[in-house]
Protein backbone atom coordinates (compact mmCIF):
# COMPACT_ATOMS: atom_id res chain seq x y z
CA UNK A 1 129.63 90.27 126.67
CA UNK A 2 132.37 93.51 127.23
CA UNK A 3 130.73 94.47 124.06
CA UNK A 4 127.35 93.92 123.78
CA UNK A 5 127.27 96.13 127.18
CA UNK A 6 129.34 98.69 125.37
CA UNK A 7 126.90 98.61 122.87
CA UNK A 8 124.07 99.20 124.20
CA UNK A 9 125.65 101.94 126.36
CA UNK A 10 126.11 103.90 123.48
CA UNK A 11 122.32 103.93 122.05
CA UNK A 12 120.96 104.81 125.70
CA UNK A 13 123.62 108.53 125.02
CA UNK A 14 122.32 111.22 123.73
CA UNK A 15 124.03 114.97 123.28
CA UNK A 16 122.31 117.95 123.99
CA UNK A 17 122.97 120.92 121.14
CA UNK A 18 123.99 123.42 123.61
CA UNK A 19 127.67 121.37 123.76
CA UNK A 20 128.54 118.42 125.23
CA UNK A 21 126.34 117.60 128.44
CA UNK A 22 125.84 113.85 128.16
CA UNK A 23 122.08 112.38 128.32
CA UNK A 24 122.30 108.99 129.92
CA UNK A 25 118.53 107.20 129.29
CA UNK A 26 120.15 105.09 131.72
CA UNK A 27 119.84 108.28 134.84
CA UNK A 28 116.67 109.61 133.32
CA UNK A 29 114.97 111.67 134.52
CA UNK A 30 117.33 112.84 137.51
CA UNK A 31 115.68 116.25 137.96
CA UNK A 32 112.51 117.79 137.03
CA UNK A 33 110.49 117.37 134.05
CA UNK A 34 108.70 120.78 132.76
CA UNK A 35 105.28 120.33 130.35
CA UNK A 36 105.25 123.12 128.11
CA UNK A 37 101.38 124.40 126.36
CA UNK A 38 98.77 127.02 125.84
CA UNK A 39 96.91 128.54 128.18
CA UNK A 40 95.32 127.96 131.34
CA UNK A 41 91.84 126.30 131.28
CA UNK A 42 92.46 125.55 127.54
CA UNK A 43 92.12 121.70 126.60
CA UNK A 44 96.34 121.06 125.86
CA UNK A 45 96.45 122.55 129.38
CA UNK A 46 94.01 119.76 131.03
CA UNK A 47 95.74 117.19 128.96
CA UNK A 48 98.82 118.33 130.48
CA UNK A 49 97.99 118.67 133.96
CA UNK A 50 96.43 115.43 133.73
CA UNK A 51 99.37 113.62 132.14
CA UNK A 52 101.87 115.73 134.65
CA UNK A 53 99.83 114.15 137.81
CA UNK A 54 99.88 110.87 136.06
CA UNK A 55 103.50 109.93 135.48
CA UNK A 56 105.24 111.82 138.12
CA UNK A 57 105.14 108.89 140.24
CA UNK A 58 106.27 106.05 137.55
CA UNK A 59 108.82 109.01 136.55
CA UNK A 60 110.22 109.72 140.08
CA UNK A 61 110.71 113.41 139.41
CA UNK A 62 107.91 116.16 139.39
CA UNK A 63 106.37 117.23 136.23
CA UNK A 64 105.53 120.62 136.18
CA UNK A 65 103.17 122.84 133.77
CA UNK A 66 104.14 125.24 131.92
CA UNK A 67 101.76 127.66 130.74
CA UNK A 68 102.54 130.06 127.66
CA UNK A 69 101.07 131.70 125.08
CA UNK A 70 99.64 129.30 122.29
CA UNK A 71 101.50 131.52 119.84
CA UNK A 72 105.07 131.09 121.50
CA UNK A 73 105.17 127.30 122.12
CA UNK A 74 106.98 126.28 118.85
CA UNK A 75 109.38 129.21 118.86
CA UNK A 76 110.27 128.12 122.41
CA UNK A 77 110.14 124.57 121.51
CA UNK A 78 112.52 124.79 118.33
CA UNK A 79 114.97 126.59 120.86
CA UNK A 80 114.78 124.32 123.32
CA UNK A 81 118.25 121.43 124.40
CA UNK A 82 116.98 118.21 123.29
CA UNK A 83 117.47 116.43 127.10
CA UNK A 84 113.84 114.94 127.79
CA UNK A 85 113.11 118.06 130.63
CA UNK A 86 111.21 120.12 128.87
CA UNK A 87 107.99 118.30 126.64
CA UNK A 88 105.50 119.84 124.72
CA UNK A 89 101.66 119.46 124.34
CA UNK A 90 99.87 121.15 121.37
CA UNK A 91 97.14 120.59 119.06
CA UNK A 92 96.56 120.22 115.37
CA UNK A 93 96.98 123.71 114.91
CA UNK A 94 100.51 123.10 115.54
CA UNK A 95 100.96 121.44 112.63
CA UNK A 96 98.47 122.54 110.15
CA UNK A 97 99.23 126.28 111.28
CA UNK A 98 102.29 126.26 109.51
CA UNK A 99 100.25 125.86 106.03
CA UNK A 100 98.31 128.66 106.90
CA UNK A 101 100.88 131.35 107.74
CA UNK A 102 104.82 131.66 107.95
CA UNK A 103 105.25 129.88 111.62
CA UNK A 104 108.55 130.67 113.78
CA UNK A 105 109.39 126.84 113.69
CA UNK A 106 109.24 124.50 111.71
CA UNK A 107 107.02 121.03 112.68
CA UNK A 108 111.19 118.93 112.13
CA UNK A 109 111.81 120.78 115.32
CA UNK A 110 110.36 118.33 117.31
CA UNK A 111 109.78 114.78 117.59
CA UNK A 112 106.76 113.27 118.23
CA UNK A 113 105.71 110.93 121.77
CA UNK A 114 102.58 109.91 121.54
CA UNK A 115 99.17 111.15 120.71
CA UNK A 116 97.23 112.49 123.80
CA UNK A 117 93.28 112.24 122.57
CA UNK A 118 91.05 113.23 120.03
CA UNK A 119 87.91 115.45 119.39
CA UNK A 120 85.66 114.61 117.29
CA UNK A 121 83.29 117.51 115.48
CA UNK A 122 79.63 116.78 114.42
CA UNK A 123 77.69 117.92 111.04
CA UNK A 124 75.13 119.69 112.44
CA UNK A 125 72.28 121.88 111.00
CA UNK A 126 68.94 124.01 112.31
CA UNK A 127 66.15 122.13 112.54
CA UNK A 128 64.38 123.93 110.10
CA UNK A 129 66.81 122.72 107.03
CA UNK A 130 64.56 119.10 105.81
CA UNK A 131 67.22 116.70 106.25
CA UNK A 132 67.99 113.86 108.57
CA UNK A 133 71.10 112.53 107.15
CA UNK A 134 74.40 112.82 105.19
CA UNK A 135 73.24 111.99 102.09
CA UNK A 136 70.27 114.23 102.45
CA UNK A 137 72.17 116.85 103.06
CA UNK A 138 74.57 116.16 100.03
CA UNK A 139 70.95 115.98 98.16
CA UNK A 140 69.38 119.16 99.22
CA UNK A 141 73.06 121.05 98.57
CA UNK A 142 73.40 120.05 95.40
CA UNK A 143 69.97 120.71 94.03
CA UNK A 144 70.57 124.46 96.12
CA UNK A 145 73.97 125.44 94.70
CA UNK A 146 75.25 128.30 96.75
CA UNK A 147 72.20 128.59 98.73
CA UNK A 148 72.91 127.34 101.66
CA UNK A 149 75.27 128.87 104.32
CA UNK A 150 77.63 127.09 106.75
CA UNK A 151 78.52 129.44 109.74
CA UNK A 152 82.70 129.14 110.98
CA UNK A 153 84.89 130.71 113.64
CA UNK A 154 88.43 131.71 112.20
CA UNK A 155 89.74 130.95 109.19
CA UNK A 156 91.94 128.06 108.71
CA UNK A 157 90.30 126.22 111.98
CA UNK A 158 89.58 122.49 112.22
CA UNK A 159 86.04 123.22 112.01
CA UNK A 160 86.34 125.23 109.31
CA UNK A 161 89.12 122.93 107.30
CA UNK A 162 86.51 119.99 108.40
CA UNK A 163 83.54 121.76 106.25
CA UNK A 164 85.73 122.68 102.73
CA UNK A 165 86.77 118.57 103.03
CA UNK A 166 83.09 118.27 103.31
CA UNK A 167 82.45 120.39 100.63
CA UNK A 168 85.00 118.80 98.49
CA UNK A 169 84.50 115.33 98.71
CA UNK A 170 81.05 115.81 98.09
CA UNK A 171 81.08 117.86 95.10
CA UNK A 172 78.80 120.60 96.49
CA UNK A 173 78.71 124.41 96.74
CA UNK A 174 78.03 125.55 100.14
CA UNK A 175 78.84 129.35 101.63
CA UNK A 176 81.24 130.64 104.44
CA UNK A 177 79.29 132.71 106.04
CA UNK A 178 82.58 134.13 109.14
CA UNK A 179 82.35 134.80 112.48
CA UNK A 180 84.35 135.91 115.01
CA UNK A 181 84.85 132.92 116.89
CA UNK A 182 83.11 129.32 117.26
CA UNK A 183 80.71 130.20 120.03
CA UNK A 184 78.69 133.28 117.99
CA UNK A 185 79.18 130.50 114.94
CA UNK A 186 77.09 128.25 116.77
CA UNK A 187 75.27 130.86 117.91
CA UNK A 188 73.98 131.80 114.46
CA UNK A 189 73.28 128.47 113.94
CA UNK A 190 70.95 127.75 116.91
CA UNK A 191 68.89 131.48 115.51
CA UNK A 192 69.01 130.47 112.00
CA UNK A 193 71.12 132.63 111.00
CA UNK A 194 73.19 129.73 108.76
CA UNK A 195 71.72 126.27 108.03
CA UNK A 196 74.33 124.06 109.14
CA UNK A 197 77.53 124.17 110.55
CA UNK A 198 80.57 121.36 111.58
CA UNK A 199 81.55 122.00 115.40
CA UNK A 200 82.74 119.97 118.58
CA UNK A 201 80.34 117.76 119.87
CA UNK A 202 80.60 119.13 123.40
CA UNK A 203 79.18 122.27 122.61
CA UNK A 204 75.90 121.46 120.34
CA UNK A 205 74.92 118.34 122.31
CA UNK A 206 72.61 120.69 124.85
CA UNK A 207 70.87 122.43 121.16
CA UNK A 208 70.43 119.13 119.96
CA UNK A 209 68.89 117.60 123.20
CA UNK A 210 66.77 120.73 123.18
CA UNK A 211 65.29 119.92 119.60
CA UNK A 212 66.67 123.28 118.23
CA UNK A 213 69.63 121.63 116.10
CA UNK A 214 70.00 118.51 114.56
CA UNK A 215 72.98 115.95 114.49
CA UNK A 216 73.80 114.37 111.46
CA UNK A 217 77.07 112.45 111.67
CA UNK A 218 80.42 112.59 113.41
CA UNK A 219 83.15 113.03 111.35
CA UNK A 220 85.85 110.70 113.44
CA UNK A 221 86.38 107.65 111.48
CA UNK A 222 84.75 105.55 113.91
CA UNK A 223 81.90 106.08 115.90
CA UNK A 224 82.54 108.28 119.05
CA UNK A 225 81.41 107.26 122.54
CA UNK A 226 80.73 111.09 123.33
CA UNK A 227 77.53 110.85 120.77
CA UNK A 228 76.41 107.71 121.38
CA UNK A 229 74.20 106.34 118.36
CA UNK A 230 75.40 108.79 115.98
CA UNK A 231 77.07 107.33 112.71
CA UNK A 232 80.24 108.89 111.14
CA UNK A 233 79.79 110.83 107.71
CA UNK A 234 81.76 108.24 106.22
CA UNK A 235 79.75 105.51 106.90
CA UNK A 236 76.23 107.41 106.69
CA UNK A 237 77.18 109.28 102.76
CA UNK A 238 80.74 110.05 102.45
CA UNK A 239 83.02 107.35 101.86
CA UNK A 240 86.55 108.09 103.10
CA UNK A 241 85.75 111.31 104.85
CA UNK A 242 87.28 112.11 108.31
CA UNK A 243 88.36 115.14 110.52
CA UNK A 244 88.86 115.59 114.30
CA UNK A 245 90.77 117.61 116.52
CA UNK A 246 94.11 116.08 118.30
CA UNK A 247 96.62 116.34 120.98
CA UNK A 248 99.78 115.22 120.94
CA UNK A 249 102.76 115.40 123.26
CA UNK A 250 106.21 116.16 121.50
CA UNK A 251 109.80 116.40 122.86
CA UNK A 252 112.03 118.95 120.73
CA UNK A 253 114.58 117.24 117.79
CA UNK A 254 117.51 114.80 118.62
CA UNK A 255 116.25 113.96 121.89
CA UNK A 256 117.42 110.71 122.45
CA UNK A 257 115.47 107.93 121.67
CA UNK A 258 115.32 105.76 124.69
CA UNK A 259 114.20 108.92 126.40
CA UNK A 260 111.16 109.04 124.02
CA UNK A 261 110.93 105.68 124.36
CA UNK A 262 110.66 105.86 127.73
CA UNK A 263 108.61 109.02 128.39
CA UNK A 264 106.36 107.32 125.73
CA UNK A 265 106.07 104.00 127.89
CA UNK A 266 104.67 106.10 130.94
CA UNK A 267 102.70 108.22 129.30
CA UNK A 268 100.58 105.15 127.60
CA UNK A 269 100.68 103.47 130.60
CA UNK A 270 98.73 106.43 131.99
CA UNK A 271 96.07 107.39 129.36
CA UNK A 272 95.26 103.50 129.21
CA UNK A 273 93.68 103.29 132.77
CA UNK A 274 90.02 102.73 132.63
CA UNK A 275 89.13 105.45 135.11
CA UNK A 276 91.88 107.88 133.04
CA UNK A 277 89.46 107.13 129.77
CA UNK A 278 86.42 108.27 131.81
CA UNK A 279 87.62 111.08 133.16
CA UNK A 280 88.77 112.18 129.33
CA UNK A 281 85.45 111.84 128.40
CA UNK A 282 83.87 113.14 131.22
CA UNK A 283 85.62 116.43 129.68
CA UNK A 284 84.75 115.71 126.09
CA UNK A 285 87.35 114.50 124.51
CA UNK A 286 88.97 110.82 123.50
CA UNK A 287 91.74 109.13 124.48
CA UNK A 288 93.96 108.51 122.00
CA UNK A 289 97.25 107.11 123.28
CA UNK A 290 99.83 106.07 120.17
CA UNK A 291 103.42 104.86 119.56
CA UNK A 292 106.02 107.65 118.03
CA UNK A 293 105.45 106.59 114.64
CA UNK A 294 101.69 106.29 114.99
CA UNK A 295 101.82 110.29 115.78
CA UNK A 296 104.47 111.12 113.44
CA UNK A 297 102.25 109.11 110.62
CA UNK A 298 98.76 111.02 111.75
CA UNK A 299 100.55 114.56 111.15
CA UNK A 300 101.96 113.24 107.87
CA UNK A 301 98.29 112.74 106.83
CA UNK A 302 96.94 115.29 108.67
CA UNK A 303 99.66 117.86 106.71
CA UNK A 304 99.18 116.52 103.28
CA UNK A 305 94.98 116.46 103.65
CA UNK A 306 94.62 120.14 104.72
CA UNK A 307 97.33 121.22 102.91
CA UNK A 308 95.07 120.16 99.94
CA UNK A 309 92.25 121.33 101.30
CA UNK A 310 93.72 125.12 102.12
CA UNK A 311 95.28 124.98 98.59
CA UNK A 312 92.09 124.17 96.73
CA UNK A 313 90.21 126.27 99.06
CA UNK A 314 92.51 129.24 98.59
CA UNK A 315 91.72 129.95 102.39
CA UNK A 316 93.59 132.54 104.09
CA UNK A 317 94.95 133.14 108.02
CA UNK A 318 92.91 135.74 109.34
C-alpha cells in the first residue's frame, strides 16, 4: 500500500524550469489561473472569457484574461514556467504560421489541452457565375482555365490556404486576385469584382439571404449547424476535402500531466453544456471540445496539409 501511495505521489509532481518549485496536481490550482490570447473583441478572446467564467468555480481560483498582442503570444508562451497558471488560447494561425514565416517559438513549446471550437468557411460565389454546386463549379473552372478569379484577405490565411486545397484537389486553375483584408475580399465579391471566394460563414450568410451571393458547400467535414441545409464540398464534389478554422487552449511544455489532465477535465465539462453550445453558436462558431491527443493529432494534420499546400502553392507571408 506504502508504495502504491508513493507511487502515485510521484506522477501527480511536476518541476517548473525556472529551478526547483515543486507542482503538486494534488494542491492545484492554489492561486490564480491567468488565460493568455489576442486581442480584445477578437474570437480567442470570447473563447477565453467564456472558458475563464466557466471553470473558475469547478477550479476554485479566478481565471483571469490576458490580453496581448496576437503576434507576442508564442514568444511569451515558449518563455513561460510550465506550472498550470498561465494557459494559452490561439488559433490555427498558431500553428500553421510557423510554415509561413520564421516564428519566435516553436509549436514543441507547448502542449496541447483541448480544442476550444471550430469555424467552418463556405464556397461561395456571385450570383451571376451559372453554378449551383461543387461539381459545377469544378465544371465551369476547368472548361475556363485561369478565367475565373477568387478574391482573399492576406496571404497564408485559412481562407486563403482553404481555396489553393480547393484548387488542388480539384485539378483546376483559378486566380488570386489579393486584398487587403477579408472584409473588402468579400466585398469584391458581393460587386463582382471576383466570382467566387471561400470565407466564414458568419459573414456571407446576410449576401446570401439577400440573393446577391450564392452558397455552395461548407468545407467542415460534416455538415455545420450554422448553415443549416448546406452540404460539405466533400460530400457535394470533392471527396476528402476539408478546412475550418480552430481554437485550441494550450499550456506551455513539461507542464505536468495531471495538471493538463485536470484543466482538460473542467474545461470539457464546460464547453459540453447545452446552453454553452448555444451560446457558441449564437456567436458563430462550433464547439469543439477534445482530449490532449485529439488536439495534438488535429495540428499534426493540420501542419502536414498546409504545409503541402504552401509548398506547392509557393505562397508567401505578406
Amino acid at each position: 500500500m506504502f508504495r502504491s501511495r508513493f507511487a502515485v505521489r510521484q506522477l501527480l509532481i511536476g518541476l517548473t524550469i525556472s529551478g526547483m518549485t515543486v507542482v503538486s496536481a494534488q494542491d492545484y490550482p492554489s492561486k490564480s489561473i491567468h488565460i493568455i490570447t489576442g486581442t480584445v473583441g477578437g474570437g480567442s478572446d470570447f473563447d477565453a472569457r467564456q472558458i475563464a467564467q466557466g471553470i473558475t468555480g469547478s477550479l476554485g481560483q479566478p481565471v483571469i484574461v490576458d490580453n496581448r498582442p496576437p503576434i507576442l503570444v508564442g514568444e511569451i508562451g515558449s518563455k513561460t514556467p510550465p506550472d498550470g497558471y498561465t494557459l494559452f488560447i490561439t488559433g490555427t494561425s498558431f500553428w500553421v504560421g510557423p510554415l509561413l514565416r520564421k516564428a519566435p517559438y516553436d509549436v514543441a513549446d507547448f502542449s496541447p489541452i483541448s480544442l476550444i471550437e471550430m469555424t467552418p468557411n463556405v464556397v461561395t460565389v456571385h450570383r451571376s457565375l451559372p453554378v449551383k454546386n461543387i461539381k459545377g463549379l469544378i465544371t465551369l473552372a476547368k472548361a475556363r482555365p485561369g478565367q475565373l478569379n477568387y478574391s482573399t484577405g492576406s496571404a497564408g490565411s485559412t481562407t486563403h490556404l482553404a481555396v489553393e486545397l480547393f484548387k488542388s484537389m480539384a485539378g483546376v486553375n483559378i486566380v488570386k486576385v489579393p486584398y487587403k483584408g477579408t472584409g473588402p475580399a468579400l466585398a469584391a465579391l458581393v460587386s463582382g469584382e471576383v466570382e467566387l471566394t471561400i470565407v466564414d460563414v458568419g459573414l456571407v450568410a446576410p449576401h446570401v439571404k439577400s440573393g446577391k451571393l450564392v452558397a455552395l458547400a461548407v468545407t467542415s467535414a460534416q455538415p455545420s449547424a450554422l448553415a443549416p441545409g448546406l452540404p460539405t464540398v466533400s460530400a457535394s464534389g470533392l471527396p476528402g476535402y476539408e478546412s475550418a478554422g480552430r481554437t485550441g487552449i494550450w499550456a506551455p511544455a513539461k507542464t505536468p500531466r495531471a495538471i493538463i489532465n485536470r484543466t482538460n477535465q473542467e474545461i470539457v465539462r464546460f464547453l459540453n453544456r447545452s446552453e454553452v453550445k448555444e451560446r457558441f453558436l449564437n456567436a458563430g462558431v462550433e464547439i469543439v471540445a477534445s482530449s490532449p491527443e485529439e488536439f495534438a493529432e488535429t495540428v499534426k494534420v493540420d501542419m502536414a496539409k498546409w504545409g503541402k499546400v504552401i509548398k506547392d502553392a509557393n505562397i508567401k507571408a505578406d
